[in-house]
PDB file of N, CA and C in Angstrom:
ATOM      1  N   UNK A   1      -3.020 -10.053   4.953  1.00  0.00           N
ATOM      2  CA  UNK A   1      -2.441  -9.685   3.670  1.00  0.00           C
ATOM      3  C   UNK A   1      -1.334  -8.671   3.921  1.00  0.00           C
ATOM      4  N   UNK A   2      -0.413  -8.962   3.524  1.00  0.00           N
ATOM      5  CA  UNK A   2       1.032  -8.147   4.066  1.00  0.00           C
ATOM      6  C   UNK A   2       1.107  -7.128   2.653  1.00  0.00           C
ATOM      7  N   UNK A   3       1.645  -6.074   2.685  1.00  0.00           N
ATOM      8  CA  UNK A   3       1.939  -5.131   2.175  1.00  0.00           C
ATOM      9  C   UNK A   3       2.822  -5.663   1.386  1.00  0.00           C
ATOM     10  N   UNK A   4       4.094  -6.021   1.406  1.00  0.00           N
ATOM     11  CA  UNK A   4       5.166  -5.812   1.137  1.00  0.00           C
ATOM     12  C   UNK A   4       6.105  -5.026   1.194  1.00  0.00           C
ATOM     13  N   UNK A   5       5.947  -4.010   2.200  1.00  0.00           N
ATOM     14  CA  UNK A   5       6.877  -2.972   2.771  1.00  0.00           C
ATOM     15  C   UNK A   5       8.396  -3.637   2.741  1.00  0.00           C
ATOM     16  N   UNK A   6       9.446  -3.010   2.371  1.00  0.00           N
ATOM     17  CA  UNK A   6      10.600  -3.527   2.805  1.00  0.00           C
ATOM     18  C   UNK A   6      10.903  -3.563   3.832  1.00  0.00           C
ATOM     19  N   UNK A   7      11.984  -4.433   4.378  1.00  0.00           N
ATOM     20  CA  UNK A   7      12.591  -4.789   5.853  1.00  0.00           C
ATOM     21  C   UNK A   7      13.985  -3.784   5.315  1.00  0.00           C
ATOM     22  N   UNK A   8      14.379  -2.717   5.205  1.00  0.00           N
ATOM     23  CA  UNK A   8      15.572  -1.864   4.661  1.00  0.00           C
ATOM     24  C   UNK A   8      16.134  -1.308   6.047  1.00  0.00           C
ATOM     25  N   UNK A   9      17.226  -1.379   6.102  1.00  0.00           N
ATOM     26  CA  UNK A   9      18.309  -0.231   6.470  1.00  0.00           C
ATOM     27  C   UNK A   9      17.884   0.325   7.622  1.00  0.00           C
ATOM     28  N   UNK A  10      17.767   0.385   8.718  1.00  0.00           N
ATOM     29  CA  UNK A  10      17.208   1.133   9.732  1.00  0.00           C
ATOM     30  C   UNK A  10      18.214   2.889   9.361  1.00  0.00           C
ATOM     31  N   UNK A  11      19.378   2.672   9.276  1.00  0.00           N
ATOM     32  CA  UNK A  11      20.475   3.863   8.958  1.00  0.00           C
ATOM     33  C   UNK A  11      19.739   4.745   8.057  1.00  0.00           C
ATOM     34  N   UNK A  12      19.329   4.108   7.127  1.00  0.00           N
ATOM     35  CA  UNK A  12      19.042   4.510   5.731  1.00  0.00           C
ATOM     36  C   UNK A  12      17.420   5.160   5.411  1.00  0.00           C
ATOM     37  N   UNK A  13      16.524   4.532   6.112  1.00  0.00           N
ATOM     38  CA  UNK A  13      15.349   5.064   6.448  1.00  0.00           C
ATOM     39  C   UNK A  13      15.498   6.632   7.691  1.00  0.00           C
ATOM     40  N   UNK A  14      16.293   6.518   8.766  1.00  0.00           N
ATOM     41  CA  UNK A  14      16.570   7.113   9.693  1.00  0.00           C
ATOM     42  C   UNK A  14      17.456   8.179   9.459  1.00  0.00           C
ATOM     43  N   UNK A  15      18.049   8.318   8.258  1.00  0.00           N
ATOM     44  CA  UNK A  15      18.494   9.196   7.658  1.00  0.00           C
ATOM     45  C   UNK A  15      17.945  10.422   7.571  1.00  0.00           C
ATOM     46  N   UNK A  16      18.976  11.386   6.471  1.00  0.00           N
ATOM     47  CA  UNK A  16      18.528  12.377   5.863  1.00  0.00           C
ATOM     48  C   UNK A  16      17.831  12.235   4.480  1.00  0.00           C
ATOM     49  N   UNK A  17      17.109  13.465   4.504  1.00  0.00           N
ATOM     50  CA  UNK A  17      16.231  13.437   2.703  1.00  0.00           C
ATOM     51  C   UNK A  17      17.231  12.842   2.072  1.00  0.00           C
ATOM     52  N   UNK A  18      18.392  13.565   1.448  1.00  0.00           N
ATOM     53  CA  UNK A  18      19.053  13.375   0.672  1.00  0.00           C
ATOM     54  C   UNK A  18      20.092  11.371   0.586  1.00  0.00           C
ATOM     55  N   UNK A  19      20.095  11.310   1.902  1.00  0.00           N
ATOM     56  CA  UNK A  19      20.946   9.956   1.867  1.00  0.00           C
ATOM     57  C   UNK A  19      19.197   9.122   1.406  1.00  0.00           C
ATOM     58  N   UNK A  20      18.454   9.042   1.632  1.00  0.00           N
ATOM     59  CA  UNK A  20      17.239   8.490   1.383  1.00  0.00           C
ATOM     60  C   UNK A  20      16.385   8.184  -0.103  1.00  0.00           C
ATOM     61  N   UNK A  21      17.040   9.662  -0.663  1.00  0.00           N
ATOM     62  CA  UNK A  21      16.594   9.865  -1.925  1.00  0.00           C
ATOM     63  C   UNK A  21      17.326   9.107  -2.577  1.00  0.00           C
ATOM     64  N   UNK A  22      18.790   9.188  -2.487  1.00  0.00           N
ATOM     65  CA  UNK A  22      19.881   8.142  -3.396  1.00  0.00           C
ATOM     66  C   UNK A  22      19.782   6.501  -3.105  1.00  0.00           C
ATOM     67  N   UNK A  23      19.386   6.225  -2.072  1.00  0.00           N
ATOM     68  CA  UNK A  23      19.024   4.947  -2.219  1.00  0.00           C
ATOM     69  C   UNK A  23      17.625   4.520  -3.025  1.00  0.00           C
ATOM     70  N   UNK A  24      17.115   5.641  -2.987  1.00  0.00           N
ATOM     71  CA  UNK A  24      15.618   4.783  -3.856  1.00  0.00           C
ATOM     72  C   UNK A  24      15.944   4.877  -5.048  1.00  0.00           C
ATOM     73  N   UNK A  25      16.755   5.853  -5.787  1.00  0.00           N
ATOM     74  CA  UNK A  25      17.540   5.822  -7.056  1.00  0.00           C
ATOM     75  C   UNK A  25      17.778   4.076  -7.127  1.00  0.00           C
ATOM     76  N   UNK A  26      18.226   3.511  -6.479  1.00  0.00           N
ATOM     77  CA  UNK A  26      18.682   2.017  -6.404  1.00  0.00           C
ATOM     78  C   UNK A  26      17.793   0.960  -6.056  1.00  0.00           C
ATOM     79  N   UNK A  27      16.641   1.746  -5.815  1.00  0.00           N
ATOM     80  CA  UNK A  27      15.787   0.528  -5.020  1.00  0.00           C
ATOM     81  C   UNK A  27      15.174   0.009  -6.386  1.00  0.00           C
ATOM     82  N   UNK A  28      14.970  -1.766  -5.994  1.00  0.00           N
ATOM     83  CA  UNK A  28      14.181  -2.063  -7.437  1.00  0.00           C
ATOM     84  C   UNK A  28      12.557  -2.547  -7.266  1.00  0.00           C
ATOM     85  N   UNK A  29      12.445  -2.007  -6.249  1.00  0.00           N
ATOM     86  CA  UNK A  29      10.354  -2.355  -5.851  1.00  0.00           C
ATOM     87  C   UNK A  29      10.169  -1.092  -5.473  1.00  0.00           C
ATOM     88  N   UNK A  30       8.451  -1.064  -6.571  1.00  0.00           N
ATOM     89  CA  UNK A  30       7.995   0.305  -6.328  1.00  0.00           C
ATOM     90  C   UNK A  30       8.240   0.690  -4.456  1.00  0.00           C
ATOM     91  N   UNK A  31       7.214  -0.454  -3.721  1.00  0.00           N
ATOM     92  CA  UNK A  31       7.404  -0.218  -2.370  1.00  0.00           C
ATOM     93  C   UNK A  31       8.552   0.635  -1.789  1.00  0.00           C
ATOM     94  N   UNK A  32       9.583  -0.096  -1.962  1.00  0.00           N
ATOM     95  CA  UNK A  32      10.979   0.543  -1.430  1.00  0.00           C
ATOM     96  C   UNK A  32      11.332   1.857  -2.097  1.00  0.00           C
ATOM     97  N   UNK A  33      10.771   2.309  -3.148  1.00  0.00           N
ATOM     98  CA  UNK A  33      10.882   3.580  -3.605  1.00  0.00           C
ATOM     99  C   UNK A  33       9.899   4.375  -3.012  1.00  0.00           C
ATOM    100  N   UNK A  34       8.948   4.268  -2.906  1.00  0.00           N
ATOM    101  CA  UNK A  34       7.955   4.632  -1.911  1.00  0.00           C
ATOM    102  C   UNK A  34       8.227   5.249  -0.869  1.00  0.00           C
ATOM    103  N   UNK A  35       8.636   4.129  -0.428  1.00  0.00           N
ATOM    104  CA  UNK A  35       9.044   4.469   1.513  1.00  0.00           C
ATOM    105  C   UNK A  35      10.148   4.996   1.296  1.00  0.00           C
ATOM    106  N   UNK A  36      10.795   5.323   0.932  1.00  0.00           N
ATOM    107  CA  UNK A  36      12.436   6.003   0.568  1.00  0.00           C
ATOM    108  C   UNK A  36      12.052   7.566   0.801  1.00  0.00           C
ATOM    109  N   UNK A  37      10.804   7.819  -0.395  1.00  0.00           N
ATOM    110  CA  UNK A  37      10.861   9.221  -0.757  1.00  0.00           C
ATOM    111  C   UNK A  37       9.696   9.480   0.272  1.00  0.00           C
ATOM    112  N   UNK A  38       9.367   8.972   1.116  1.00  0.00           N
ATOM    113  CA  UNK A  38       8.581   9.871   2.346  1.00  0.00           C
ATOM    114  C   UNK A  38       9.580  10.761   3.423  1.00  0.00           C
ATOM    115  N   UNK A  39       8.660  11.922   3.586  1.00  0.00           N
ATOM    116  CA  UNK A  39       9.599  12.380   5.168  1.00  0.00           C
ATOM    117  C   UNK A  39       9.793  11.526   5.869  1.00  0.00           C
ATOM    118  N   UNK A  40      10.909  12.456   6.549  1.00  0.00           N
ATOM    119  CA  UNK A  40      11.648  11.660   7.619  1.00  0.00           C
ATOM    120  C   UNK A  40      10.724  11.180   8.868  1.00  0.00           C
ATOM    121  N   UNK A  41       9.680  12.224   9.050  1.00  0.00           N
ATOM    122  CA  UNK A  41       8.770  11.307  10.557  1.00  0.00           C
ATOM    123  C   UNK A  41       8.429  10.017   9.834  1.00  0.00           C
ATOM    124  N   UNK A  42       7.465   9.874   8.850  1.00  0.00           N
ATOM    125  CA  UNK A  42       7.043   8.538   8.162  1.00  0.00           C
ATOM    126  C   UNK A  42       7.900   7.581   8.249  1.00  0.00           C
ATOM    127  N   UNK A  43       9.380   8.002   7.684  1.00  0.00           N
ATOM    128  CA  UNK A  43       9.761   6.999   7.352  1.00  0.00           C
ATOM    129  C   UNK A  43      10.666   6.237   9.271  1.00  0.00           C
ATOM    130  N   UNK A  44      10.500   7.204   9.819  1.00  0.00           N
ATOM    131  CA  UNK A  44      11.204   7.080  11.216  1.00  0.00           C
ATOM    132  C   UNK A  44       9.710   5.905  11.856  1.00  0.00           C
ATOM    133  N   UNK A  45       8.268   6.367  11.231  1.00  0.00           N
ATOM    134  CA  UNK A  45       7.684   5.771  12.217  1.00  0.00           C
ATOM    135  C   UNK A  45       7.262   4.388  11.777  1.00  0.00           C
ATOM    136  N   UNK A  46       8.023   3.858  10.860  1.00  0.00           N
ATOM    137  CA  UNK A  46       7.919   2.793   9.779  1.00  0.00           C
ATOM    138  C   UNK A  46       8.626   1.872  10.671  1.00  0.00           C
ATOM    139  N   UNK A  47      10.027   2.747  10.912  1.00  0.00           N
ATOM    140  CA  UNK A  47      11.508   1.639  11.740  1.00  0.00           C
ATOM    141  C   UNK A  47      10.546   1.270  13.168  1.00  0.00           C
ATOM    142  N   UNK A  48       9.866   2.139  13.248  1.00  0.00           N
ATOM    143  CA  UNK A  48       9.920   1.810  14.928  1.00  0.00           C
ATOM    144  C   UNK A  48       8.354   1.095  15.263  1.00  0.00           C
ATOM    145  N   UNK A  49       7.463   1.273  14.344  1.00  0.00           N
ATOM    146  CA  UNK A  49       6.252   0.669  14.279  1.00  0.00           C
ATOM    147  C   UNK A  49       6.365  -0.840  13.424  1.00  0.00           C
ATOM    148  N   UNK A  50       7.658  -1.031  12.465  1.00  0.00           N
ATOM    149  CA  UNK A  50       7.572  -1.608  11.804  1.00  0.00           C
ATOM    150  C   UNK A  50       8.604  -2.830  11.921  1.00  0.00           C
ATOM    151  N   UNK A  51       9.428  -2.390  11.599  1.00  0.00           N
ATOM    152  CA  UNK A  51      11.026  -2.970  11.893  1.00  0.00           C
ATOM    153  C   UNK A  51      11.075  -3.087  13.115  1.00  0.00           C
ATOM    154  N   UNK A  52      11.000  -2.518  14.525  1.00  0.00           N
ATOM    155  CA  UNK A  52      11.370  -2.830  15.608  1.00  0.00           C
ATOM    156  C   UNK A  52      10.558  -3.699  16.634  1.00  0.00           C
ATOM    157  N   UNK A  53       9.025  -4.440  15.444  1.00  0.00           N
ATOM    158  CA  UNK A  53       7.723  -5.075  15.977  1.00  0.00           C
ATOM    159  C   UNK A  53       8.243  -6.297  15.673  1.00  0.00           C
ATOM    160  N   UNK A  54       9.263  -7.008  15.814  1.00  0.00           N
ATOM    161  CA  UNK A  54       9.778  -7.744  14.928  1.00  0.00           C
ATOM    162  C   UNK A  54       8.377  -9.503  15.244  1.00  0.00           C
ATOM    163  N   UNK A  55       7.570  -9.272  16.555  1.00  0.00           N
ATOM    164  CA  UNK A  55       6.488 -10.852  16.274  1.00  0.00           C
ATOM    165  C   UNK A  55       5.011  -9.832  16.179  1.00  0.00           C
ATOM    166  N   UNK A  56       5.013  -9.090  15.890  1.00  0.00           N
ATOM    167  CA  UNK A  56       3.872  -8.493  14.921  1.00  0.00           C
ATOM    168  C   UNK A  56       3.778  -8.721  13.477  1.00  0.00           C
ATOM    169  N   UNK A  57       2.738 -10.167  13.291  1.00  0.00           N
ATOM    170  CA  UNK A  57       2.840 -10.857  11.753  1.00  0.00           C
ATOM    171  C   UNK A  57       1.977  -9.556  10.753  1.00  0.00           C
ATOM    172  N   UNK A  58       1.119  -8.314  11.292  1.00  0.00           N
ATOM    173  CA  UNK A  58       0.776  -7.627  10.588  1.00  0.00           C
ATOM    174  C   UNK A  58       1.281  -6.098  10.584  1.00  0.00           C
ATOM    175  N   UNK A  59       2.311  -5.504  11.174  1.00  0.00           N
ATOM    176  CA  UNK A  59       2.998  -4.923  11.686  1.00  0.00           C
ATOM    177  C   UNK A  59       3.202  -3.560  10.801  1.00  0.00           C
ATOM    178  N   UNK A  60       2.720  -4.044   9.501  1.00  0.00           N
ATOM    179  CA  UNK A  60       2.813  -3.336   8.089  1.00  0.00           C
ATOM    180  C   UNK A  60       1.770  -2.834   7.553  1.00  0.00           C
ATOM    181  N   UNK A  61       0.722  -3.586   7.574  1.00  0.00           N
ATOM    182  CA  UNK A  61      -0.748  -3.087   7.232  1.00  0.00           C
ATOM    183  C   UNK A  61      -0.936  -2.535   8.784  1.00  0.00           C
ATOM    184  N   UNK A  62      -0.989  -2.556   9.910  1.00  0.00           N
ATOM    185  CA  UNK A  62      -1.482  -1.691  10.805  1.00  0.00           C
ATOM    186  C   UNK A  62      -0.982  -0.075  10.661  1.00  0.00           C
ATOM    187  N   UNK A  63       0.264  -0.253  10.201  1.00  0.00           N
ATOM    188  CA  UNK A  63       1.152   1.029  10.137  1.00  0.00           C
ATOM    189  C   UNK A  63       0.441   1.351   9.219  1.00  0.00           C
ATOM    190  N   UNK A  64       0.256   1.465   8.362  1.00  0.00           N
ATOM    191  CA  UNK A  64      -0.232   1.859   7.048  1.00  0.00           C
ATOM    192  C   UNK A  64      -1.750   2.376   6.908  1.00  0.00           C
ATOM    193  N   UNK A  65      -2.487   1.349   7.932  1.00  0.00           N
ATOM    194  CA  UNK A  65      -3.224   1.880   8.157  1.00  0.00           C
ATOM    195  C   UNK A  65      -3.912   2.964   8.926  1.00  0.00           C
ATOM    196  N   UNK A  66      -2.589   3.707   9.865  1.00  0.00           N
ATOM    197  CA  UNK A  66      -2.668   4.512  10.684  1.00  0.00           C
ATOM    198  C   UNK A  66      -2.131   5.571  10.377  1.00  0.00           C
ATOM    199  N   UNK A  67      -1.770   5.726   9.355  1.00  0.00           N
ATOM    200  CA  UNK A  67      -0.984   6.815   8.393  1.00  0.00           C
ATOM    201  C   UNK A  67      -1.927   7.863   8.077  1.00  0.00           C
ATOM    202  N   UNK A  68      -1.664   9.015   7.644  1.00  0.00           N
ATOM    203  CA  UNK A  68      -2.634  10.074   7.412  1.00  0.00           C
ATOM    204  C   UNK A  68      -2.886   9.980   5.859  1.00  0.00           C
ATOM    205  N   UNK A  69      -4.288  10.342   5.339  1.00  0.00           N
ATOM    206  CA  UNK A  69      -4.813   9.877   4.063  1.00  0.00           C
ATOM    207  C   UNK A  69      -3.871   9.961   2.967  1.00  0.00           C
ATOM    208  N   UNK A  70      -3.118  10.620   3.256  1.00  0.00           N
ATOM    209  CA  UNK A  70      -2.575  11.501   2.465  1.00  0.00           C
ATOM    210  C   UNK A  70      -1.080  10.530   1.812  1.00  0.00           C
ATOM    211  N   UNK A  71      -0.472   9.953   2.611  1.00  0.00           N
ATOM    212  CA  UNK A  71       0.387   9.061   2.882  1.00  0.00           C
ATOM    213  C   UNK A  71      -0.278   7.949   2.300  1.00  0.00           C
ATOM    214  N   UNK A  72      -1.496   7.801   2.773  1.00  0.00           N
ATOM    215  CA  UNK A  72      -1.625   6.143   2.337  1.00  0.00           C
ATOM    216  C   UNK A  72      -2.873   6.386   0.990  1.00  0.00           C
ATOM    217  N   UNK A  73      -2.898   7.421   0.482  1.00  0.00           N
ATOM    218  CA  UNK A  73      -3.382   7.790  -1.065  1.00  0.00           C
ATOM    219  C   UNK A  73      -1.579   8.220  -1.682  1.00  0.00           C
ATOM    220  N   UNK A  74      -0.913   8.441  -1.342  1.00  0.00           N
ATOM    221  CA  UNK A  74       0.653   7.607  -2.431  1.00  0.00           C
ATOM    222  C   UNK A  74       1.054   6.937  -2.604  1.00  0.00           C
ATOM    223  N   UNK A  75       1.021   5.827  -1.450  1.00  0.00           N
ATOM    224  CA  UNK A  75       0.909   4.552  -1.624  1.00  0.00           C
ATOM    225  C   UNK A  75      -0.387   3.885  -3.072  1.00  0.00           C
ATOM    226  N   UNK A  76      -1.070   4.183  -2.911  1.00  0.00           N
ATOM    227  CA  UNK A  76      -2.217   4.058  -3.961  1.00  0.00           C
ATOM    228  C   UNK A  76      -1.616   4.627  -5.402  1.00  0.00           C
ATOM    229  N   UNK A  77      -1.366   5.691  -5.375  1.00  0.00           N
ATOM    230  CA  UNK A  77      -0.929   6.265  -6.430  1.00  0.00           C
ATOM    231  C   UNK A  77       0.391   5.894  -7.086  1.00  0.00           C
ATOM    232  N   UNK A  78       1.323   5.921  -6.391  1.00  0.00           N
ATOM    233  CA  UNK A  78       2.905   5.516  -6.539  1.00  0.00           C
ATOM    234  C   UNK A  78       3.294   4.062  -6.547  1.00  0.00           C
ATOM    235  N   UNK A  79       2.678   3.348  -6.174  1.00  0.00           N
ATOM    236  CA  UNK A  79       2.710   1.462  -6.025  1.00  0.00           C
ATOM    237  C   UNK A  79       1.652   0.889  -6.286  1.00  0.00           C
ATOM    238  N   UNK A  80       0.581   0.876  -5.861  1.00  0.00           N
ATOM    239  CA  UNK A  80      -0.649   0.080  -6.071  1.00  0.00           C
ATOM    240  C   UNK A  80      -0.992   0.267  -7.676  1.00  0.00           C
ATOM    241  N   UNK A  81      -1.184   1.363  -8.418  1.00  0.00           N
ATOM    242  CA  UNK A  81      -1.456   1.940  -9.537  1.00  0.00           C
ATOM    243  C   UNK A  81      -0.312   2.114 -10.661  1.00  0.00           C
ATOM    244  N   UNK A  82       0.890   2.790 -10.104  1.00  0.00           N
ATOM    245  CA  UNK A  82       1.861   3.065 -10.533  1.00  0.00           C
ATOM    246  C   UNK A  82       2.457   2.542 -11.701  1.00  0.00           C
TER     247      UNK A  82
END
């Protein structure tokens, strides 16, 4: 069962807060607003656990699931619920 994490921007995730924040202004899935407004380690360990796994068919739920509670209770809160 895939998340639906976006495949976005390696630039744009790898960014700063601020270039990060203005794109989720634009993003139109909770997800991608989500992952936008996390810190920068999260969202750095998304590109490289995530995006750069490119024949890892679960690549998204493992990440996610290795996330600290805390991270993956906003996910809950901010998308799942939201």
């Amino acid at each position: 069962m895939a998340l639906g994490l976006p495949r976005m921007d390696k630039a744009v995730l790898l960014g700063p807060a601020r270039v990060a924040r203005a794109a989720a202004r634009g993003a139109r899935r909770p997800e991608e607003r989500w992952l936008l407004h996390q810190p920068r380690p999260v969202r750095a360990s998304y590109v490289r656990q995530v995006l750069e796994a490119e024949d890892e068919p679960n690549a998204d739920e493992v990440w996610m699931l290795r996330q600290p509670q805390a991270v993956r209770e906003s996910y809950i809160r901010d998308v799942l619920r939201g």
